[in-house]
PDB file of N, CA and C in Angstrom:
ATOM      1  N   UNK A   1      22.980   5.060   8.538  1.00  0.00           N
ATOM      2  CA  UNK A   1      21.973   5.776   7.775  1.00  0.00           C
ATOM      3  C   UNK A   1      21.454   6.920   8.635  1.00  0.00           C
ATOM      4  N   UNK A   2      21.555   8.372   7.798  1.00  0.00           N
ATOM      5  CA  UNK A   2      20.577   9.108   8.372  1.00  0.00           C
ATOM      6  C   UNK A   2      19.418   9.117   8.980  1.00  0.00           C
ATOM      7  N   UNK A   3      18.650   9.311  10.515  1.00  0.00           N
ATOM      8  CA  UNK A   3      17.476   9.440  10.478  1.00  0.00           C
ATOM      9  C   UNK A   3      16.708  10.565   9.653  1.00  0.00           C
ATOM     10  N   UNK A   4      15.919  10.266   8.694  1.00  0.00           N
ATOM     11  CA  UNK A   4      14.717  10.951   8.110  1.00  0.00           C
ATOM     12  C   UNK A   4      13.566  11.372   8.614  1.00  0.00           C
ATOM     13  N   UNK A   5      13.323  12.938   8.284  1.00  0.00           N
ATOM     14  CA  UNK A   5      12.361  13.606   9.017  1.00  0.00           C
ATOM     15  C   UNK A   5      11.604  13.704   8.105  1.00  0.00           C
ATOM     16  N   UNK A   6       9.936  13.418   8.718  1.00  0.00           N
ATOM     17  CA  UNK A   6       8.636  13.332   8.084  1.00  0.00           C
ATOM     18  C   UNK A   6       7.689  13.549   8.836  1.00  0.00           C
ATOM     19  N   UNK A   7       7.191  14.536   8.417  1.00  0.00           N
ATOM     20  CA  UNK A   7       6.614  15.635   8.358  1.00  0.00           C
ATOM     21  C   UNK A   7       4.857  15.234   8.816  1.00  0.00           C
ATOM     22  N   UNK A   8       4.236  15.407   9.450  1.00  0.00           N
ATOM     23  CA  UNK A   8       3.248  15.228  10.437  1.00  0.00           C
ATOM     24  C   UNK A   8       2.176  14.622  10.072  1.00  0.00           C
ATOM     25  N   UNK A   9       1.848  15.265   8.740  1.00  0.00           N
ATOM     26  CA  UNK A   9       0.899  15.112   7.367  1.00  0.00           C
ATOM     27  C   UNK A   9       1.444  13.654   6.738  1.00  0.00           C
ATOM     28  N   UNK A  10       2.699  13.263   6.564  1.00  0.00           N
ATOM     29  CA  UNK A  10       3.088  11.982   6.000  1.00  0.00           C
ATOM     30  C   UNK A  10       2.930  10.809   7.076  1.00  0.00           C
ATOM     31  N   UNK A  11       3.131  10.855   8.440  1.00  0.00           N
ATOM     32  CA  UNK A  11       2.919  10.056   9.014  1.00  0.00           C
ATOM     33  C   UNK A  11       1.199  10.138   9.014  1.00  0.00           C
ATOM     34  N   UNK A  12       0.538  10.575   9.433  1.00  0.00           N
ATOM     35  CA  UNK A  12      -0.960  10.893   8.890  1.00  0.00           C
ATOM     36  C   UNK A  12      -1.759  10.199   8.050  1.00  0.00           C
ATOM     37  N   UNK A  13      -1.242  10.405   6.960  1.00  0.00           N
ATOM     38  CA  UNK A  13      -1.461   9.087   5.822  1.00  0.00           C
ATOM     39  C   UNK A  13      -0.718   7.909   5.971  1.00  0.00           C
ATOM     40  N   UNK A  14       0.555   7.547   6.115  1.00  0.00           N
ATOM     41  CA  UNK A  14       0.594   6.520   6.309  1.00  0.00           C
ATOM     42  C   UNK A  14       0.501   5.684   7.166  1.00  0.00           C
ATOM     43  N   UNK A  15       0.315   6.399   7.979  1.00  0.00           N
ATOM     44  CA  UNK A  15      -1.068   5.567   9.294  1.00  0.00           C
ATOM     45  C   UNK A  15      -2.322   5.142   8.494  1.00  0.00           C
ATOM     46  N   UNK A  16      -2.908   6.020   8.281  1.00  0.00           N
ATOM     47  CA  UNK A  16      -4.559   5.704   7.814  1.00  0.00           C
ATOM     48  C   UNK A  16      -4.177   4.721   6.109  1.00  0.00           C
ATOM     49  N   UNK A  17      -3.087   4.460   5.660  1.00  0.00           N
ATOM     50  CA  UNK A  17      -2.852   3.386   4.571  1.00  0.00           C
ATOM     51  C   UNK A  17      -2.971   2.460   5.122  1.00  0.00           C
ATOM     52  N   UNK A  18      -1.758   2.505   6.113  1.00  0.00           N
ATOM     53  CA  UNK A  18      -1.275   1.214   7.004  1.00  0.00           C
ATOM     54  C   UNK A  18      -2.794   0.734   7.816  1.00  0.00           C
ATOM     55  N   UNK A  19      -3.952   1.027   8.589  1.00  0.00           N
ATOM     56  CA  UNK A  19      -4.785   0.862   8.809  1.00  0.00           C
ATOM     57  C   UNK A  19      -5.828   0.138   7.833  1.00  0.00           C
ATOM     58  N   UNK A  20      -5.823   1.301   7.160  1.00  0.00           N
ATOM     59  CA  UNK A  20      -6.709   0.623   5.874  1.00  0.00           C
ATOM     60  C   UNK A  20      -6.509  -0.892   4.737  1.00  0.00           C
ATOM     61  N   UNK A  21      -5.085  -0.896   4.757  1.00  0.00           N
ATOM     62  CA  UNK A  21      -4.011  -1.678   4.219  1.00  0.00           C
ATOM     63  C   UNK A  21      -4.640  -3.191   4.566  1.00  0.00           C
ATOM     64  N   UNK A  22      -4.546  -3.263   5.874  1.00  0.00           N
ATOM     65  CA  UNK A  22      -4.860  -3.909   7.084  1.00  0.00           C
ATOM     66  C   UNK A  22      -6.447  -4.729   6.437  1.00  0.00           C
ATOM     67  N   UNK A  23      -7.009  -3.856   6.897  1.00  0.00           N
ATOM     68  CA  UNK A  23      -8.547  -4.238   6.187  1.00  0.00           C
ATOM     69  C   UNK A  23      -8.807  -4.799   5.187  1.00  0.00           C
ATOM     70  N   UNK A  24      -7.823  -4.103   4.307  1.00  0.00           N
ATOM     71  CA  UNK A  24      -8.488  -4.932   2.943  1.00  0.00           C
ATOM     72  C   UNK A  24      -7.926  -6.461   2.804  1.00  0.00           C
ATOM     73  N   UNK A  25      -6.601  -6.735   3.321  1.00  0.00           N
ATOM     74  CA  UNK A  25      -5.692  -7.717   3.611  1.00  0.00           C
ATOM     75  C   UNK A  25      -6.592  -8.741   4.351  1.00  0.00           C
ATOM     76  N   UNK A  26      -7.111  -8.475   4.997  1.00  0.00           N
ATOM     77  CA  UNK A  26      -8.074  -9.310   5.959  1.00  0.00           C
ATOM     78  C   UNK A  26      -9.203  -9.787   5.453  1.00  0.00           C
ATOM     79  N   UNK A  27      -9.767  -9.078   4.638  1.00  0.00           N
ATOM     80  CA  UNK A  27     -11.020  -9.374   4.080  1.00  0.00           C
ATOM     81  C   UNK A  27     -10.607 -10.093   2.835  1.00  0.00           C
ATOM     82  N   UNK A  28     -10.041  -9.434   1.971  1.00  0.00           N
ATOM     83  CA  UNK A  28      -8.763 -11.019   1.169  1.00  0.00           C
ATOM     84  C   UNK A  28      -9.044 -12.223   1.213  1.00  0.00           C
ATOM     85  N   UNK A  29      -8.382 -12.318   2.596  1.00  0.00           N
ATOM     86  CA  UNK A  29      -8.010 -13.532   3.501  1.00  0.00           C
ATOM     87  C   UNK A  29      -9.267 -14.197   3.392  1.00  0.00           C
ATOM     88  N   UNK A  30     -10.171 -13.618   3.682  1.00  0.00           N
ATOM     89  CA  UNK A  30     -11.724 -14.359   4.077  1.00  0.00           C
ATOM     90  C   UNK A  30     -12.222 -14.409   2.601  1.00  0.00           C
ATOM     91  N   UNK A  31     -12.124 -13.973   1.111  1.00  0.00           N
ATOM     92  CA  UNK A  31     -12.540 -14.032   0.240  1.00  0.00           C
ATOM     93  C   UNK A  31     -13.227 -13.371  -0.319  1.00  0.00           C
ATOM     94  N   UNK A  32     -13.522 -12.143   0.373  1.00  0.00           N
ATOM     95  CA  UNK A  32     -14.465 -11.136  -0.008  1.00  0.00           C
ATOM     96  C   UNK A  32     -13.532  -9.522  -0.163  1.00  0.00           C
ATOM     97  N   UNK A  33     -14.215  -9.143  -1.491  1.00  0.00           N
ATOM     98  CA  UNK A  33     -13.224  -7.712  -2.135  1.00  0.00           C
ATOM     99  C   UNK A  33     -13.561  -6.435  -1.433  1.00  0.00           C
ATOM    100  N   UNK A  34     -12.449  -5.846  -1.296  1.00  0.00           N
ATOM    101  CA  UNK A  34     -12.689  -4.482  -0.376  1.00  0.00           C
ATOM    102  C   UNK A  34     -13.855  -3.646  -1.312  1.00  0.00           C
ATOM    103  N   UNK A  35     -14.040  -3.022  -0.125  1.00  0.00           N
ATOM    104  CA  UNK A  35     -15.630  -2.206  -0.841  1.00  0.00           C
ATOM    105  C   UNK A  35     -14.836  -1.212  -2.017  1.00  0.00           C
ATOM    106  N   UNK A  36     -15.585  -0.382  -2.851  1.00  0.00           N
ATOM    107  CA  UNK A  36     -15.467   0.829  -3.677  1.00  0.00           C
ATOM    108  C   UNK A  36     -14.792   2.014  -2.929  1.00  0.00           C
ATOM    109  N   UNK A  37     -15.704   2.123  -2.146  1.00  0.00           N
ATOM    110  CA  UNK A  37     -14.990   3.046  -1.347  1.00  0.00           C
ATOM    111  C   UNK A  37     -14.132   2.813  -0.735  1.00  0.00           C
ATOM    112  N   UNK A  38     -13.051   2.184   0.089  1.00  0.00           N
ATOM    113  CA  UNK A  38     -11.975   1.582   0.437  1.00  0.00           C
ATOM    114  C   UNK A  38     -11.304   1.527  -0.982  1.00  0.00           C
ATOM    115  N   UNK A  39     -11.213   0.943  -1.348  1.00  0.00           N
ATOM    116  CA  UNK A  39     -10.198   1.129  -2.614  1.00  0.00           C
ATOM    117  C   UNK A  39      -9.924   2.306  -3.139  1.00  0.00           C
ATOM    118  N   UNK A  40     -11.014   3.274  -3.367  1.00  0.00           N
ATOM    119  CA  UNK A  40     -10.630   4.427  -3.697  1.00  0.00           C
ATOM    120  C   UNK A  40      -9.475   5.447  -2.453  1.00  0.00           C
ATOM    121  N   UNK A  41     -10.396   4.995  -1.407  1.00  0.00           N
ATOM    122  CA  UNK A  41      -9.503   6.014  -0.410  1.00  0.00           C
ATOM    123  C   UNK A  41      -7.839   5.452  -0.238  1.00  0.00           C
ATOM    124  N   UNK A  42      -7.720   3.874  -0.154  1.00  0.00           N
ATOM    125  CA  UNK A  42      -5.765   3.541  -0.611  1.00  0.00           C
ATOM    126  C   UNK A  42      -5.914   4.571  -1.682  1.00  0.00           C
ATOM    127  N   UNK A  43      -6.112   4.625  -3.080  1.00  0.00           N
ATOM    128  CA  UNK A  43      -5.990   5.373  -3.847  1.00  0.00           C
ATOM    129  C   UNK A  43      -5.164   6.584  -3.489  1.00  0.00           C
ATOM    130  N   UNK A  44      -6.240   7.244  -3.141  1.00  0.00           N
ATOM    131  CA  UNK A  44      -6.338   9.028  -2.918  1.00  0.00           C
ATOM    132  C   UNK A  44      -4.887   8.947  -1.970  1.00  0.00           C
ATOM    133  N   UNK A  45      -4.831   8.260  -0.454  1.00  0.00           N
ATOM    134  CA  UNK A  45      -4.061   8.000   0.282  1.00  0.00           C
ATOM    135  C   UNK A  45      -2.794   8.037  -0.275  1.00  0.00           C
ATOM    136  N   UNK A  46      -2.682   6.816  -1.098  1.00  0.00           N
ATOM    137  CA  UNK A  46      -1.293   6.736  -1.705  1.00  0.00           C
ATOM    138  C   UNK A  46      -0.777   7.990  -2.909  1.00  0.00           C
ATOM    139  N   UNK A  47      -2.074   8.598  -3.868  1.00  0.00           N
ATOM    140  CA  UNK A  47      -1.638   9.583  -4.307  1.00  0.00           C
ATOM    141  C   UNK A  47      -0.977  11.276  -3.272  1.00  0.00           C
ATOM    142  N   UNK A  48      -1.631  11.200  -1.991  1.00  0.00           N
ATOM    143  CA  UNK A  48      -1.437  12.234  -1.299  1.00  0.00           C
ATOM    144  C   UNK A  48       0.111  11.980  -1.021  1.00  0.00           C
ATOM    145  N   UNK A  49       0.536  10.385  -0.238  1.00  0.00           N
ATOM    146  CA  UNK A  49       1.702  10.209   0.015  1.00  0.00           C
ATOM    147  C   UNK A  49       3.012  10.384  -1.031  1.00  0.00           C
ATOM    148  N   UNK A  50       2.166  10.700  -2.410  1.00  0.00           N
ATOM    149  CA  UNK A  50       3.701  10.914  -2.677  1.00  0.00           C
ATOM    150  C   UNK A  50       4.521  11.587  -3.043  1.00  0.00           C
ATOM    151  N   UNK A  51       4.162  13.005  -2.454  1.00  0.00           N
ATOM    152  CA  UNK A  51       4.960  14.404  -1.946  1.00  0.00           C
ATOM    153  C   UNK A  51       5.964  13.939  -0.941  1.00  0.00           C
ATOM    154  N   UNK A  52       5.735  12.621  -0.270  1.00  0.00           N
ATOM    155  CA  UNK A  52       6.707  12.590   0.466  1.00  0.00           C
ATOM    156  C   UNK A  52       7.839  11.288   0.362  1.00  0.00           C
ATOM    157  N   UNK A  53       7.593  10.829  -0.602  1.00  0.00           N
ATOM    158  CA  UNK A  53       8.607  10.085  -1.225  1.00  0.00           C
ATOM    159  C   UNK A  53       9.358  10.161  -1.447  1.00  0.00           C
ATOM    160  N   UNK A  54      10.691   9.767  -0.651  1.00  0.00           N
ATOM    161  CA  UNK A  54      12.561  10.029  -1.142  1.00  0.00           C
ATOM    162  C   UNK A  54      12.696   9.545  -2.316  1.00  0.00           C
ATOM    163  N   UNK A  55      13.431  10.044  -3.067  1.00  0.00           N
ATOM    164  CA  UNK A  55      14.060   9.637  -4.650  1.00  0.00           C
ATOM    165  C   UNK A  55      15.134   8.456  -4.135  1.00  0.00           C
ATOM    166  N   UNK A  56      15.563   8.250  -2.971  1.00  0.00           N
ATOM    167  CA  UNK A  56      15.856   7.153  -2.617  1.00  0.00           C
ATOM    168  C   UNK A  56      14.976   5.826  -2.860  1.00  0.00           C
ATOM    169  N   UNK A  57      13.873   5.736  -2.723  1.00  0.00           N
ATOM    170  CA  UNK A  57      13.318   5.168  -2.339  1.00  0.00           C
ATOM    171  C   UNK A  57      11.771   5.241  -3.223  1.00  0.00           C
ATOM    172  N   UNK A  58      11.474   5.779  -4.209  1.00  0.00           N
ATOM    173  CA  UNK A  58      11.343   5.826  -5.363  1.00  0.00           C
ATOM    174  C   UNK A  58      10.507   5.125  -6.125  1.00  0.00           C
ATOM    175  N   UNK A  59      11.654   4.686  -6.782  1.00  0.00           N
ATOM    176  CA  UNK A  59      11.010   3.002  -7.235  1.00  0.00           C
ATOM    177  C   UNK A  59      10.503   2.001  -6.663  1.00  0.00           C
ATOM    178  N   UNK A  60      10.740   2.068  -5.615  1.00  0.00           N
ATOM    179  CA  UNK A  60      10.518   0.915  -4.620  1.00  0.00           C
ATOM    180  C   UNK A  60       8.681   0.916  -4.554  1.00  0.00           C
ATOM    181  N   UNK A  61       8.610   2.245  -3.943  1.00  0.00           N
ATOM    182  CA  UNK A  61       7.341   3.308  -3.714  1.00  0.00           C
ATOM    183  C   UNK A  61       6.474   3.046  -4.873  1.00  0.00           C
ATOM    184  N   UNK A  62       6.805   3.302  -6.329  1.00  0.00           N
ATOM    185  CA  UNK A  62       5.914   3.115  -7.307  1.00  0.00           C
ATOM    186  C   UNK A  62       5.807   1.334  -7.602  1.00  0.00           C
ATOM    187  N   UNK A  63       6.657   0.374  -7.919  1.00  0.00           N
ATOM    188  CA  UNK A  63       6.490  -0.581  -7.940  1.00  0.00           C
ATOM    189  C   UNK A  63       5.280  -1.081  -6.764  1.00  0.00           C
ATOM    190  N   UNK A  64       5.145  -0.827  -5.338  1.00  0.00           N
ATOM    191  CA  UNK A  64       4.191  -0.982  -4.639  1.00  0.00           C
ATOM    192  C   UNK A  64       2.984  -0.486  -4.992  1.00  0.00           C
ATOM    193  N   UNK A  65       3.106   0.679  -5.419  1.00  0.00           N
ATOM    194  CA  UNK A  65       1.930   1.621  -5.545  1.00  0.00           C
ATOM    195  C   UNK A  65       1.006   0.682  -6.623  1.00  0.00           C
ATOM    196  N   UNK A  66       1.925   0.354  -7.970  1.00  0.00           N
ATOM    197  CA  UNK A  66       1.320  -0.342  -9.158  1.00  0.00           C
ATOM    198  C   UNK A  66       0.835  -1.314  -9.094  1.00  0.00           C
ATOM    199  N   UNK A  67       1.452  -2.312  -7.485  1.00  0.00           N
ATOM    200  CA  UNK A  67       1.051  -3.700  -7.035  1.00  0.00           C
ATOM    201  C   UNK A  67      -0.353  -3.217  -6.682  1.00  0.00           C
ATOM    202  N   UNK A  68      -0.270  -2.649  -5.826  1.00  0.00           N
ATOM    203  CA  UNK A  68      -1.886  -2.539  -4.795  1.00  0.00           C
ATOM    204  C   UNK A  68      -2.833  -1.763  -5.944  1.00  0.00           C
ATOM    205  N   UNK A  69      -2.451  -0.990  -6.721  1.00  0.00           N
ATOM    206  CA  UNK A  69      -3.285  -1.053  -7.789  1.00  0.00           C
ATOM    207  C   UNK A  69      -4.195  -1.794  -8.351  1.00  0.00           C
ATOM    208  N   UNK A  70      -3.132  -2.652  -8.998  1.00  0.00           N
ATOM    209  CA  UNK A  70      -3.473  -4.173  -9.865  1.00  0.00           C
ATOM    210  C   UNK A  70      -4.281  -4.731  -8.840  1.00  0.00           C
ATOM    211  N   UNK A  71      -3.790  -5.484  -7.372  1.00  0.00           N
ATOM    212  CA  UNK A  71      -5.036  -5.650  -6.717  1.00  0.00           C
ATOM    213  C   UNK A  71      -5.744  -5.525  -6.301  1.00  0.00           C
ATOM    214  N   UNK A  72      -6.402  -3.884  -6.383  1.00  0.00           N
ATOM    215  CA  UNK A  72      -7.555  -3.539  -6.096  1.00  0.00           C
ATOM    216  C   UNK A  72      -8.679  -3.934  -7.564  1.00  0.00           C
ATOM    217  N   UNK A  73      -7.920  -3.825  -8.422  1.00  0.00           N
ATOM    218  CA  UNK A  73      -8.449  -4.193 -10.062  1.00  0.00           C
ATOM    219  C   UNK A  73      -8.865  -5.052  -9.750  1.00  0.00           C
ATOM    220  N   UNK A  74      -7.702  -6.124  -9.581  1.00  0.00           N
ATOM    221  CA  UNK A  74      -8.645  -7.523  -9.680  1.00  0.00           C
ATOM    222  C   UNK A  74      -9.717  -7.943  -8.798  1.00  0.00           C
ATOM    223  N   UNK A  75      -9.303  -7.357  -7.386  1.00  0.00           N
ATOM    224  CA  UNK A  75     -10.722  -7.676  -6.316  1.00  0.00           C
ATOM    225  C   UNK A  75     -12.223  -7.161  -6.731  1.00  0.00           C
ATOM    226  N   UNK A  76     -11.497  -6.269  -7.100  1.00  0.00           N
ATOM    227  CA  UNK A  76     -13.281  -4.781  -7.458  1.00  0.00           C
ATOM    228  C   UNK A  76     -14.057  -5.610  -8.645  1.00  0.00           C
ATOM    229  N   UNK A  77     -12.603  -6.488  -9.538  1.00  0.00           N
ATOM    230  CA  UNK A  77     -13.362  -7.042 -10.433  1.00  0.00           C
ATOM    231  C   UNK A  77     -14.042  -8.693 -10.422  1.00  0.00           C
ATOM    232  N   UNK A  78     -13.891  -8.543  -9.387  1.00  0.00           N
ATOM    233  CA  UNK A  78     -14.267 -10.224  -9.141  1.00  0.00           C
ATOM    234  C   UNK A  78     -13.174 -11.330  -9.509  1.00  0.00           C
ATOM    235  N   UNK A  79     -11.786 -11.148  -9.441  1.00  0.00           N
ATOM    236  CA  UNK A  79     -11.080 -12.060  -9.455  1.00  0.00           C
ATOM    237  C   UNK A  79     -10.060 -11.821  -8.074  1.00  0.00           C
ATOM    238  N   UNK A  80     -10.754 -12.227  -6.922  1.00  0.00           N
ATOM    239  CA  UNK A  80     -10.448 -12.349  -5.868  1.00  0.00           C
ATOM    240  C   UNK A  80      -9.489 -13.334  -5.745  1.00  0.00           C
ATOM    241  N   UNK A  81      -9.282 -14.236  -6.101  1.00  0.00           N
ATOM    242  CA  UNK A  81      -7.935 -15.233  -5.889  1.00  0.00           C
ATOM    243  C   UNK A  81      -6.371 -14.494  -6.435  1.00  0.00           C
ATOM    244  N   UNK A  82      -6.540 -14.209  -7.848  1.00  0.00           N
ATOM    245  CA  UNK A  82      -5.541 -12.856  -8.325  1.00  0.00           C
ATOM    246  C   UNK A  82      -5.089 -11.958  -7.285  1.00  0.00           C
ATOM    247  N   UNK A  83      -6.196 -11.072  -6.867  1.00  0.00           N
ATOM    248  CA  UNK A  83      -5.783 -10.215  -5.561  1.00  0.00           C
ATOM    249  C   UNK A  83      -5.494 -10.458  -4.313  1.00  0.00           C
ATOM    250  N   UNK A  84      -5.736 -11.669  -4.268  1.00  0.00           N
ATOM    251  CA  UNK A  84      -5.124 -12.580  -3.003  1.00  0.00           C
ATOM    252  C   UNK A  84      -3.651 -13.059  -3.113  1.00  0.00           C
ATOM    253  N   UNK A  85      -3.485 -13.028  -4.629  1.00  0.00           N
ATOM    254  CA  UNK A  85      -2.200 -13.377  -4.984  1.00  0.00           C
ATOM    255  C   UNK A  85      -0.918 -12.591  -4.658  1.00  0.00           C
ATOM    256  N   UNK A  86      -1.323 -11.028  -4.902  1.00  0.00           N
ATOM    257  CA  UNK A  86      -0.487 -10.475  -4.636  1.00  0.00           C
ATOM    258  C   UNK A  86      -0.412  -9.504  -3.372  1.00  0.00           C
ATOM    259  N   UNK A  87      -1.335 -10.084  -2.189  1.00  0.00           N
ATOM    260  CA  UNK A  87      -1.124  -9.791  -0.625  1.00  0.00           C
ATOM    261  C   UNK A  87       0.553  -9.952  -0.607  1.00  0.00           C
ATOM    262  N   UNK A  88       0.881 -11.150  -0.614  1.00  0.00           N
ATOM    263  CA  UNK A  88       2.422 -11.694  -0.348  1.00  0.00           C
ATOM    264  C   UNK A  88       3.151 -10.965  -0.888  1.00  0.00           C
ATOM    265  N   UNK A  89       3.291 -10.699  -2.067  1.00  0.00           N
ATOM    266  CA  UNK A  89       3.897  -9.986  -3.152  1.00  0.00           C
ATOM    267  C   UNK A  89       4.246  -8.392  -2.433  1.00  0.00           C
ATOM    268  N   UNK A  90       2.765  -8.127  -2.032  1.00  0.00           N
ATOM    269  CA  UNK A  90       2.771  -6.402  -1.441  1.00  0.00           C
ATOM    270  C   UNK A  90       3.470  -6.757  -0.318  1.00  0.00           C
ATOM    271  N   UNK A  91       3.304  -7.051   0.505  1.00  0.00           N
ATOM    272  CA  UNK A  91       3.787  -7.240   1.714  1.00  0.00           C
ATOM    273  C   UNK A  91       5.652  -7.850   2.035  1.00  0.00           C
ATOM    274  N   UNK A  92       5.690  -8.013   1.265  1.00  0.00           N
ATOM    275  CA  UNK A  92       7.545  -8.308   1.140  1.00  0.00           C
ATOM    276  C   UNK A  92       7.959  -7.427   0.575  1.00  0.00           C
ATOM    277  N   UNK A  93       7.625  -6.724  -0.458  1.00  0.00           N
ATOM    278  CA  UNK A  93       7.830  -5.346  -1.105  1.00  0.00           C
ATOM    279  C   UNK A  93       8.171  -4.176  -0.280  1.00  0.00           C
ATOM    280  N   UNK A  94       6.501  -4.193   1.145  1.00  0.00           N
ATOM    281  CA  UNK A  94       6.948  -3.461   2.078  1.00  0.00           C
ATOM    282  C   UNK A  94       7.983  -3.496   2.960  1.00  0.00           C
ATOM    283  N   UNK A  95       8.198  -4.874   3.574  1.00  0.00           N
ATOM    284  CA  UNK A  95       9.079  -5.433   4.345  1.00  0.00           C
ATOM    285  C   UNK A  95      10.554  -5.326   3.503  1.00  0.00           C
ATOM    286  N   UNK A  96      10.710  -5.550   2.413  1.00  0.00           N
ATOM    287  CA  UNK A  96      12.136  -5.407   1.914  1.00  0.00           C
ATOM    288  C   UNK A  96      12.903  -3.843   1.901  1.00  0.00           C
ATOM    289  N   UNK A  97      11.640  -3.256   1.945  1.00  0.00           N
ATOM    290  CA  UNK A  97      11.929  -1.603   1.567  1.00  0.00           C
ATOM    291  C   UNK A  97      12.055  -0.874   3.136  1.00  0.00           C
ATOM    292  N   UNK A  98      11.394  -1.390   3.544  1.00  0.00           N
ATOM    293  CA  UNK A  98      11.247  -0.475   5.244  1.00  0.00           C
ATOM    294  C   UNK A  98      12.865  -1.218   5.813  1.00  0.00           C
ATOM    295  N   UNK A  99      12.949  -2.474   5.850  1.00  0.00           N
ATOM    296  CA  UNK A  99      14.285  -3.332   5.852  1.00  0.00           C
ATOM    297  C   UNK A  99      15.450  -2.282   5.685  1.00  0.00           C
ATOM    298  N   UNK A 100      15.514  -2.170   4.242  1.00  0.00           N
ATOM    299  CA  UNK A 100      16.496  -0.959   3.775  1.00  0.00           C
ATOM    300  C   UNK A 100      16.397   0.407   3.626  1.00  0.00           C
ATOM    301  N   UNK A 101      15.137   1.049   4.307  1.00  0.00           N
ATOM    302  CA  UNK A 101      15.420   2.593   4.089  1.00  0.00           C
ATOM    303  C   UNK A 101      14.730   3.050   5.565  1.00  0.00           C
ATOM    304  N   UNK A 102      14.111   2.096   6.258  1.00  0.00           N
ATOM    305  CA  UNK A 102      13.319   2.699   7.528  1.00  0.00           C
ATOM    306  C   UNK A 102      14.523   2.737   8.649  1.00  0.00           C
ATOM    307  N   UNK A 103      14.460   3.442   9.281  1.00  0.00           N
ATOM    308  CA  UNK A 103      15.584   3.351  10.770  1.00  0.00           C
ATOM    309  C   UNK A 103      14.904   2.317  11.506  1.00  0.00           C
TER     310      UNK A 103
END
């Protein structure tokens, strides 16, 4: 596989996802829903990131995107076990995809 070049601004955000990612995952864990603001900024985050999305890699990208969606829904909405549900879910999604398209 080609190494893929990305661009200064994409690692940028997906640092500060991957950080943030982190947080909300943790607080999950403990039972309590990421704040408003945290949810919005994955949001914004993931909308910025996806100028840099390979058409390779695509679907993969939106299927995640729609996951962490849904569980920000359900946390913000008070069904914290739901959004706990699909930590695992997100997180193999990532791992299956970085697996097959990350160097």
């Amino acid at each position: 596989m080609a190494r893929i070049f990305r661009p200064y601004e994409a690692k940028r955000i997906k640092k500060s996802l991957g950080g943030l990612w982190k947080s909300v995952r943790k607080d999950l864990e403990k039972g309590r829903p990421p704040s408003r603001k945290d949810a919005g900024i994955i949001l914004s985050l993931c909308s910025e990131y996806e100028t840099f999305v390979d058409p390779e890699w695509k679907r993969e990208w939106s299927a995640c995107r729609e996951a962490i969606s849904t569980l920000l829904e359900y946390a913000l909405g008070g069904e914290t076990q739901k959004a706990q549900g699909l930590v695992a879910t997100i997180h193999e999604m990532e791992r299956r995809c970085h697996k097959r398209y990350k160097d």
